[in-house]
Protein backbone atom coordinates (compact mmCIF):
# COMPACT_ATOMS: atom_id res chain seq x y z
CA UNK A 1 -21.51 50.31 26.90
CA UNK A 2 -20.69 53.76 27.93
CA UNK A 3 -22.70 56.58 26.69
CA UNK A 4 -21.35 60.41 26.91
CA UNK A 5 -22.97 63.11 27.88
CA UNK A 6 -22.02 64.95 24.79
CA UNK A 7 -22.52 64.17 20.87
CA UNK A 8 -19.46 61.57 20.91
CA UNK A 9 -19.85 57.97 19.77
CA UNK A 10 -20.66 55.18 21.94
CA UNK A 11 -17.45 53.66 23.87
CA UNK A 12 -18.26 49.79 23.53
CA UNK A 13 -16.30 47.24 25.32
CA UNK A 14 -16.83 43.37 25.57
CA UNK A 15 -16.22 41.53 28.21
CA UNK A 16 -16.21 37.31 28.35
CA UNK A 17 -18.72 36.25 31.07
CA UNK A 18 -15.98 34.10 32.89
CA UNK A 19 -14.05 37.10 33.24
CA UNK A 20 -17.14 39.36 35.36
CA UNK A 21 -17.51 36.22 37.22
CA UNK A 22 -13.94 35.94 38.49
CA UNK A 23 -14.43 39.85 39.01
CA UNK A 24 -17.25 39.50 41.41
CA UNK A 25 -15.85 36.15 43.23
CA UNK A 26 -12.41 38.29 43.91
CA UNK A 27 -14.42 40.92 45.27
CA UNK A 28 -16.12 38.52 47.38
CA UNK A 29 -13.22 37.15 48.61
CA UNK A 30 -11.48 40.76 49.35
CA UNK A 31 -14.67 42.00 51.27
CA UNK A 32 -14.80 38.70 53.21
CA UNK A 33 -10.64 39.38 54.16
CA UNK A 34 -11.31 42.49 54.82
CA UNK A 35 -14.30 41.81 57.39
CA UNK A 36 -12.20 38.66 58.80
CA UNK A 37 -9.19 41.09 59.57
CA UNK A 38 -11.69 44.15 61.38
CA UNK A 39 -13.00 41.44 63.59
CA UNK A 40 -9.74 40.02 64.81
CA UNK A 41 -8.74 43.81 65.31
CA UNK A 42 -11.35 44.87 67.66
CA UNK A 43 -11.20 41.40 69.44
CA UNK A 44 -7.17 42.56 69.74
CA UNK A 45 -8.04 45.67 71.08
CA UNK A 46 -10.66 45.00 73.15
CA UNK A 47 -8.59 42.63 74.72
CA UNK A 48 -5.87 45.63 75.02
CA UNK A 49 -8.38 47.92 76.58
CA UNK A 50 -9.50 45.24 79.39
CA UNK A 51 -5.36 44.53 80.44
CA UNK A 52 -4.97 48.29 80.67
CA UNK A 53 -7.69 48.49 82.97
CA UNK A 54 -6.82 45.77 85.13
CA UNK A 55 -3.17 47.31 85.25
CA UNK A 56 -4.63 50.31 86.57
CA UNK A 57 -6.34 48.50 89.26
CA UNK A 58 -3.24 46.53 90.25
CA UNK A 59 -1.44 49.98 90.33
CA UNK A 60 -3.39 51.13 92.99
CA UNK A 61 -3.87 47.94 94.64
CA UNK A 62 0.49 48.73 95.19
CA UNK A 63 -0.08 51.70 96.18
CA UNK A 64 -2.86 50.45 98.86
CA UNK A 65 -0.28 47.55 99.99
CA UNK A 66 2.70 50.76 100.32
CA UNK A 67 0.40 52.50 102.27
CA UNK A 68 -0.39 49.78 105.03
CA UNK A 69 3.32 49.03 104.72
CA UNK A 70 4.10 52.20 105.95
CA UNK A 71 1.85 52.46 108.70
CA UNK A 72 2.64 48.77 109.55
CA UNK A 73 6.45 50.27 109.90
CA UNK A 74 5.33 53.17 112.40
CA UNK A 75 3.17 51.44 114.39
CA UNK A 76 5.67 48.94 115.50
CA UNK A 77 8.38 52.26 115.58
CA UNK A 78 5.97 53.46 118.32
CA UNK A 79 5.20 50.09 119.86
CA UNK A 80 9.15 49.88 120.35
CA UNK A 81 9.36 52.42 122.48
CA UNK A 82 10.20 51.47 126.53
CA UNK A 83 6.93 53.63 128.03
CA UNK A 84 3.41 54.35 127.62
CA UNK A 85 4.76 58.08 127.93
CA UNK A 86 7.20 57.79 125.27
CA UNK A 87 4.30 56.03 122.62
CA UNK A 88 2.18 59.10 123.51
CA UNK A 89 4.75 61.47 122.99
CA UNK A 90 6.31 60.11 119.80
CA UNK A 91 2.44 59.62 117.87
CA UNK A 92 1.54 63.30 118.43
CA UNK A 93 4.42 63.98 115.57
CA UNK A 94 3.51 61.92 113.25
CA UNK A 95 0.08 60.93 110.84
CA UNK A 96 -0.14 57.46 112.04
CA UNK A 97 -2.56 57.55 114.68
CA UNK A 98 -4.60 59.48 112.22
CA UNK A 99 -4.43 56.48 109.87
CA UNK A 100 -7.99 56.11 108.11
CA UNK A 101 -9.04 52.04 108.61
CA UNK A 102 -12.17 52.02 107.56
CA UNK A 103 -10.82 53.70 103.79
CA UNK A 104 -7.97 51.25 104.20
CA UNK A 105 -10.00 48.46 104.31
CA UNK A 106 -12.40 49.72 101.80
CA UNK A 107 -9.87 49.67 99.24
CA UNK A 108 -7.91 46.17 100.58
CA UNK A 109 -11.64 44.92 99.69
CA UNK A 110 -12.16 46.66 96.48
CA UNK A 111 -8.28 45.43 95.27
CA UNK A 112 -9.04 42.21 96.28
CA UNK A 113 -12.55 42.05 94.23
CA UNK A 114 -10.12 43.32 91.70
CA UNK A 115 -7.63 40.69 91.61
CA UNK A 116 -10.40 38.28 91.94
CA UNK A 117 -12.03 39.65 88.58
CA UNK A 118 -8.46 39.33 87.08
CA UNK A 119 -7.99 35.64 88.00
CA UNK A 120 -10.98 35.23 86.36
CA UNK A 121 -10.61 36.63 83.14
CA UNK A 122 -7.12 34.88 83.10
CA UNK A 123 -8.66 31.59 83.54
CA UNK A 124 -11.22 31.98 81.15
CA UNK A 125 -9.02 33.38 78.38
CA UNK A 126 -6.52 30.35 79.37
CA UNK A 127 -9.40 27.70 78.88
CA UNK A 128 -10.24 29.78 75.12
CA UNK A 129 -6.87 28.95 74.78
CA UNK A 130 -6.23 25.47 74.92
CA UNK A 131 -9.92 25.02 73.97
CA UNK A 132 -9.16 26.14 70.17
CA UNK A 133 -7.73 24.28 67.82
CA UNK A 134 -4.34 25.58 66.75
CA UNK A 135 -1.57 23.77 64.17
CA UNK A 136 -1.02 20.48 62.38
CA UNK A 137 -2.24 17.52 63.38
CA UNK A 138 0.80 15.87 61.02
CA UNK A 139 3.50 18.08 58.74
CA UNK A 140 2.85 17.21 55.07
CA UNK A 141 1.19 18.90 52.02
CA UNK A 142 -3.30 19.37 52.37
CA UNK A 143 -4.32 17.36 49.39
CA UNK A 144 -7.67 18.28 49.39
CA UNK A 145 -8.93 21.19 51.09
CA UNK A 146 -12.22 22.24 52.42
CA UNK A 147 -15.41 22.76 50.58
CA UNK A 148 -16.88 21.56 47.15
CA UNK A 149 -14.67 18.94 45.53
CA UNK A 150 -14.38 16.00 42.95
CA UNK A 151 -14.23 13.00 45.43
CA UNK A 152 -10.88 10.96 43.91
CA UNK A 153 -13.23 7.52 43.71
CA UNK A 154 -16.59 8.37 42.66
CA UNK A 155 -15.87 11.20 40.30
CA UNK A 156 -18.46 13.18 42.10
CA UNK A 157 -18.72 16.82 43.21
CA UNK A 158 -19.39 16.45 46.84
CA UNK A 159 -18.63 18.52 49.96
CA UNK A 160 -15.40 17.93 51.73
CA UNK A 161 -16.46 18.98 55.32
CA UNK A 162 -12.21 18.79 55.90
CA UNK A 163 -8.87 18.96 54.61
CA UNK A 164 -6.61 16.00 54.01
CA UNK A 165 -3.47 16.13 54.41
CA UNK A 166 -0.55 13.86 52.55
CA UNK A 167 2.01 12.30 54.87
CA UNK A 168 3.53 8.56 55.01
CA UNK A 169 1.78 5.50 56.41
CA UNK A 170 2.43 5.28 60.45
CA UNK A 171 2.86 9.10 60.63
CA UNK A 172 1.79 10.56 64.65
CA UNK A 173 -1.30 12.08 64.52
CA UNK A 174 -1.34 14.84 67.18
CA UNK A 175 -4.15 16.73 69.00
CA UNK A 176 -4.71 20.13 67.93
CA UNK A 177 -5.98 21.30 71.19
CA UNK A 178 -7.16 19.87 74.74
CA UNK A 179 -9.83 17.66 74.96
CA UNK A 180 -11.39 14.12 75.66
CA UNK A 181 -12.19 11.53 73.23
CA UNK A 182 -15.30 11.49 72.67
CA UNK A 183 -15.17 8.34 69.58
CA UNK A 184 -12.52 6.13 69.10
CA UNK A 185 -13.64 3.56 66.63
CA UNK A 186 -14.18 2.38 63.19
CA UNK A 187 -16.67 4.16 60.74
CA UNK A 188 -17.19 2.19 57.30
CA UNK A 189 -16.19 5.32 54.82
CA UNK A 190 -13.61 7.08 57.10
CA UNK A 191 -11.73 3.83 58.76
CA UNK A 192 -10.24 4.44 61.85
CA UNK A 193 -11.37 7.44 63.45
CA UNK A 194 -10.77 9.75 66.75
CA UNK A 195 -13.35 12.63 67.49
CA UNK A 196 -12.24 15.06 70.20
CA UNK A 197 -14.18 17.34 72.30
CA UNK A 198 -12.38 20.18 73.31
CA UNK A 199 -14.81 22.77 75.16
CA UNK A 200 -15.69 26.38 74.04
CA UNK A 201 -17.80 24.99 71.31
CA UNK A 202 -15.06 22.87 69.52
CA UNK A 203 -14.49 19.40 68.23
CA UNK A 204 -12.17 18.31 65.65
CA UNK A 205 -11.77 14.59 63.58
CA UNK A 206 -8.90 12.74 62.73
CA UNK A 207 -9.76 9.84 60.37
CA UNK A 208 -8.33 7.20 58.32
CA UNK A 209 -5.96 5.98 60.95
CA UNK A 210 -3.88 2.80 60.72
CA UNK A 211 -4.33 2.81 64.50
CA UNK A 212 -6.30 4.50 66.68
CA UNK A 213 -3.96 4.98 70.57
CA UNK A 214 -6.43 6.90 72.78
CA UNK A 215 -9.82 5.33 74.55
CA UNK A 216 -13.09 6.71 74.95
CA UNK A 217 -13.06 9.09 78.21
CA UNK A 218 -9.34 9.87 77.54
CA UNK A 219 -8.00 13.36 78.30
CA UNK A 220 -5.20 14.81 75.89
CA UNK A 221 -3.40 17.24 75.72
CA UNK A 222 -2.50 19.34 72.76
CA UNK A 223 0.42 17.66 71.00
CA UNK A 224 -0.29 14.15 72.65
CA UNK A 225 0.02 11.34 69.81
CA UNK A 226 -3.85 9.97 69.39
CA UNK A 227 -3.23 7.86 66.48
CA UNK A 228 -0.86 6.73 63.33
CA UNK A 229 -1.65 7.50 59.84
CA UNK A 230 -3.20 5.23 57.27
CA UNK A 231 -5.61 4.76 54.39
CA UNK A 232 -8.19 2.81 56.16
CA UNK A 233 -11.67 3.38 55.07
CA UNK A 234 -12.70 4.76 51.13
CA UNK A 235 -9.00 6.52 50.49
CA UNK A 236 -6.59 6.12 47.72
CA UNK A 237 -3.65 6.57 49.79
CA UNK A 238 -2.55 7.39 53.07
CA UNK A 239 -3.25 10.52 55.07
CA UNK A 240 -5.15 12.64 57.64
CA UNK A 241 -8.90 13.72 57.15
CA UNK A 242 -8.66 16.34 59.88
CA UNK A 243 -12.31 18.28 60.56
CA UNK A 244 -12.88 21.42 62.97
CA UNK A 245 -16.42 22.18 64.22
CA UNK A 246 -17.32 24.65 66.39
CA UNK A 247 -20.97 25.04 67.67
CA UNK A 248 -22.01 21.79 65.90
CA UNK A 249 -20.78 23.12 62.61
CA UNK A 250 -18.34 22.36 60.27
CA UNK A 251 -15.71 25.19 59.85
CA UNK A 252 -12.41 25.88 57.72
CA UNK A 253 -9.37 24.32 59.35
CA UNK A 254 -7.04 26.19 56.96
CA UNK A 255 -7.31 29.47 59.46
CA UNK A 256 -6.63 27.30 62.62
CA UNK A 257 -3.56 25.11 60.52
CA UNK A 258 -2.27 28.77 60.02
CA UNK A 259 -2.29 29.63 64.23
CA UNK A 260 1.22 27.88 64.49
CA UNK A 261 2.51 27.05 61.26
């Protein structure tokens, strides 16, 4: 109901309760896009920001190496010559026996703490890497996603802490990311199953397997066959209940399918 501020009538308007609903859970959504997208930007940036500095400090870590180059060069001009006479002579016109060491090695130290920092942050963004789950485990349609769900035997509405995903009985399973297998067995509602841990907080489940192909204590690789697709365990057809946790949580593994789709 609107009411004006002068004598006009009231402006009335009905709306169906399903309809503010939907309003409010689209709103949701958009803020929650919205405040996924920010995130990844700064992370993007930030990243940005950190390579620009390091390519500053490699820039002058060049110019450092030019430097002793050059001096390297004239000192072994000089050194060349027949006499001690002739050395004597010959440095007086040029800046090389006025060559600062001690700055020189100053900055040969503070490029090489420099390039040490860099390796690190290399190897640590490598291991985020291959720690995070990114892909398909198989190519076929989800047929169930994440979250609250009818279950297809009991009728039920029951969390779904993954997605399942359609594909044809004997289909390769493949690891998402790097890892070890950290369960390769039989569970009584998900059949044959394969947890991986992968590091960096993650984990991720592949269940309902006609056969399970990796061991306990196994290292894979992302892309490595761990298993073959079935409908072992409480299915009604074959396919891949693939989870994600990170931290000990479950988490959405639409966003991670999505990394290279």
């Amino acid at each position: 109901m609107l009411v004006p501020h002068s004598k006009s009538n009231l402006l009335k308007i009905k709306l169906p309760v399903v309809a503010l609903a939907a309003s409010v859970v689209l709103w949701l959504v958009g803020t929650a896009y919205v405040i996924s997208m920010g995130v990844n930007t700064l992370e993007y940036y930030g990243m940005r920001k950190k390579l620009s500095y390091f390519t500053e400090q490699l820039t002058d870590l060049r110019s450092t190496i030019v430097s002793l180059q050059k001096a390297e060069g004239e000192f072994r001009r000089l050194f060349s010559l027949k006499s001690k006479t002739l050395v004597i002579e010959q440095a007086a016109d040029t800046d090389a026996g006025a060559l600062d060491m001690e700055l020189l090695k100053k900055q040969v130290r503070e490029a090489m703490e420099t390039v040490s920092e860099i390796k690190h942050y290399i190897r640590e963004q490598r291991d985020v890497y291959f720690a995070t789950p990114a892909g398909w485990p198989v190519e076929g349609a989800v047929s169930s996603p994440f979250g609250n769900r009818e279950h297809p035997k009991s009728g039920q509405v029951a969390f779904h802490s993954g997605v399942d995903i359609r594909v044809p009985h004997g289909t390769q399973v493949k690891a998402t990311a790097d890892g070890i297998a950290s369960y390769a067995g039989w569970t009584p509602g998900s059949g044959n199953t394969v947890v991986l841990e992968h590091g960096q907080g993650f984990s991720t489940v592949y269940a309902h397997n006609t056969q399970n192909l990796v061991k306990l204590g196994q290292r894979v690789k992302r892309g490595d066959t761990i298993a073959r697709s079935g409908a072992t365990g409480i299915t009604t057809g074959p396919h891949v209940h693939y989870e994600i946790w990170k931290d000990g949580r479950h988490v959405n593994p639409i966003t991670f399918l999505k990394e290279r789709s």
